[in-house]
Protein backbone atom coordinates (compact mmCIF):
# COMPACT_ATOMS: atom_id res chain seq x y z
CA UNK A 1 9.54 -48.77 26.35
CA UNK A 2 6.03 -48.94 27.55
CA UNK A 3 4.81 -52.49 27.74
CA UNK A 4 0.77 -52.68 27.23
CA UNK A 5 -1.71 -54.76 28.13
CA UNK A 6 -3.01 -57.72 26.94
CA UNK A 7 -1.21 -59.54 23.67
CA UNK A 8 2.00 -57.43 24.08
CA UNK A 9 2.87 -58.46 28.03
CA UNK A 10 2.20 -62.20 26.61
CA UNK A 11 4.58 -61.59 23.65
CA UNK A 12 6.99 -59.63 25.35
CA UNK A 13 7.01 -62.50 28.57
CA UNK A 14 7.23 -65.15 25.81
CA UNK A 15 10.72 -62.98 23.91
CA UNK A 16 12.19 -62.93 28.04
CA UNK A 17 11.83 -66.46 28.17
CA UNK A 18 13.79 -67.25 24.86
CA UNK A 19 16.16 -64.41 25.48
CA UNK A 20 18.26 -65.81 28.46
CA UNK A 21 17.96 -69.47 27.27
CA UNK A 22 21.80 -69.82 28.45
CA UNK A 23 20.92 -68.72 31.94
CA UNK A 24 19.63 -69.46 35.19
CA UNK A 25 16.52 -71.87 35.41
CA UNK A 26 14.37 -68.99 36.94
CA UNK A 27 15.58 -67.36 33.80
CA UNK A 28 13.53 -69.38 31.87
CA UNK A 29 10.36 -69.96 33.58
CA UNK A 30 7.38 -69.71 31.16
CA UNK A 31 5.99 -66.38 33.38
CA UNK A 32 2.92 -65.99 29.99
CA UNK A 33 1.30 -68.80 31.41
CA UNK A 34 0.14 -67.42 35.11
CA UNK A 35 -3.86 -67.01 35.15
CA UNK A 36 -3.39 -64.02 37.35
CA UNK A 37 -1.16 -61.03 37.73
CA UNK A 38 0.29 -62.06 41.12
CA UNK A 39 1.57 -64.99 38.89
CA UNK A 40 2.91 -63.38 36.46
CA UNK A 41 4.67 -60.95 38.86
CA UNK A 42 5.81 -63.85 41.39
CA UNK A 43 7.59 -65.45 38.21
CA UNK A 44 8.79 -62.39 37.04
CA UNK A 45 10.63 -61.69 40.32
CA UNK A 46 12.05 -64.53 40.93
CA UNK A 47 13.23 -64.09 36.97
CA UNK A 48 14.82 -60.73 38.11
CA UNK A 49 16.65 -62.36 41.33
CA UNK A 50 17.74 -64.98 38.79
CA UNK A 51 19.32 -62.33 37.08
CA UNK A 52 20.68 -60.47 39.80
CA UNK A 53 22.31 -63.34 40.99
CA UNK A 54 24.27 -63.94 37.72
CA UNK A 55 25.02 -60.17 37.07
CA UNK A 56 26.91 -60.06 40.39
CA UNK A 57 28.61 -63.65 39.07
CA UNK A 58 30.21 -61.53 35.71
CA UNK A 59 30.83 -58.88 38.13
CA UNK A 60 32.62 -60.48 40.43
CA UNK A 61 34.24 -62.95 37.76
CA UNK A 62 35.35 -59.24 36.05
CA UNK A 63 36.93 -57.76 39.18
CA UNK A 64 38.60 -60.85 39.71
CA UNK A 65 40.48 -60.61 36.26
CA UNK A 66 40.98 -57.11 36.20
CA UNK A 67 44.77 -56.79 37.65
CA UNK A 68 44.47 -52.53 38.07
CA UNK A 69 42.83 -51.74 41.21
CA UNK A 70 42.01 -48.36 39.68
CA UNK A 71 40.09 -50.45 36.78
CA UNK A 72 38.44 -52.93 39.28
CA UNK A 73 36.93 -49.40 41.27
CA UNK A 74 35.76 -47.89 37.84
CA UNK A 75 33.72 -51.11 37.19
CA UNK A 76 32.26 -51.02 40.98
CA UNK A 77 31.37 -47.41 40.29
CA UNK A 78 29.82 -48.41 36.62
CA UNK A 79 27.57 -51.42 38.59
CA UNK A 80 26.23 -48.82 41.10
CA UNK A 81 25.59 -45.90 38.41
CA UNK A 82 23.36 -48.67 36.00
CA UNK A 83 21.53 -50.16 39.02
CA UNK A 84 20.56 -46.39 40.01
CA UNK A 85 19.62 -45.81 36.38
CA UNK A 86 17.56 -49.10 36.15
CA UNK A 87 15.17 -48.03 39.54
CA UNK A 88 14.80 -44.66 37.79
CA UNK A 89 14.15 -46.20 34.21
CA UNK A 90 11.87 -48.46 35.74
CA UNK A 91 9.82 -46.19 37.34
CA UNK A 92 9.36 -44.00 34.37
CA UNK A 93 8.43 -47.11 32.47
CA UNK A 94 6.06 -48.31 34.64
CA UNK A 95 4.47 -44.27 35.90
CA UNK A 96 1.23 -44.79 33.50
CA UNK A 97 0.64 -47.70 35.11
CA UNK A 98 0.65 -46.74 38.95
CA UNK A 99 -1.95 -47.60 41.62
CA UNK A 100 -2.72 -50.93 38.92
CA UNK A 101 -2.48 -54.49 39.43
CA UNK A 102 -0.13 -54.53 36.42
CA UNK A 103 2.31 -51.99 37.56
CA UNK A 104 4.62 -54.36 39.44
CA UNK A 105 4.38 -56.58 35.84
CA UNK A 106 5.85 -53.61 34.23
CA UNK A 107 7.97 -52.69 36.81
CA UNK A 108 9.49 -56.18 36.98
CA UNK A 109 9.10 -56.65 33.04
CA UNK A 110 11.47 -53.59 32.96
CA UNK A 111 14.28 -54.87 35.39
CA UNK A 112 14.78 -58.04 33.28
CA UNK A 113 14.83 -56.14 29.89
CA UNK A 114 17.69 -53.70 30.83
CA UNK A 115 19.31 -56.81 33.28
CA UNK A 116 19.17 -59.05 30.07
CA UNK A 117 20.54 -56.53 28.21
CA UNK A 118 23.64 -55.54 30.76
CA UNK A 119 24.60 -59.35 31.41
CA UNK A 120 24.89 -59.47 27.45
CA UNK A 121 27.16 -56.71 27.31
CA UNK A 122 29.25 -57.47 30.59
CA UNK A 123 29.56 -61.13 28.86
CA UNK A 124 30.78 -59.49 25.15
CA UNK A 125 33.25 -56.91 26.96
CA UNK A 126 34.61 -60.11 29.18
CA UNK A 127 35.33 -62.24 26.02
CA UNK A 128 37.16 -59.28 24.43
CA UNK A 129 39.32 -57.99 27.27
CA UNK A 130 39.86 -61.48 28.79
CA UNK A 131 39.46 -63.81 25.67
């Protein structure tokens, strides 16, 4: 998804902020209200360490609970593959947008959609295999 300019990046920041209420504080920081892109990207990386941060948590949580070392290696594998897939996803997200001052907003924007979206399905898989 191709964020664009303007009243879209402000809704779209505003939906980040109210989609990881449960999370980290940098989770929730109100990134729509910077006055400059270098504020808006600042917030938005330190929303996507944030996230980081608890993704390895489940992770490690996960390979802590999962008795088959076999199992445990397929998940290690899994983490590698989607982080791989997220720089390349990113990038093709953010392409239109290269050599602009917005390009590290989409960039960023685009790490914390698909992290926000992995940590939600890491957390559903955990309560069904390990309820």
């Amino acid at each position: 998804m191709v964020v664009l300019l303007g009243a879209t990046l402000i809704t779209q920041l505003a939906w980040y902020e109210t989609a990881f209420a449960k999370g980290p504080a940098a989770y929730n920081a109100n990134c729509s209200k910077g006055n400059t892109d270098l504020q808006i990207d600042t917030c938005l990386g330190q929303a996507v360490s944030a996230g980081n941060v608890l993704l390895s948590s489940i992770v490690s949580t996960l390979e802590r609970k999962i008795p088959d070392r076999v199992e445990r290696n397929d998940l290690s594998i899994s983490i590698t593959a989607w982080k791989k897939y997220v720089v390349a996803e990113c990038i093709v997200e953010s392409h239109p947008f290269t050599g602009g001052t917005i390009y590290p907003i989409i960039y960023s924007s685009c790490q914390q959609t698909l992290t926000i979206a992995e940590i939600k399905t890491l957390r559903s898989d955990s309560k069904l295999l390990f309820p």
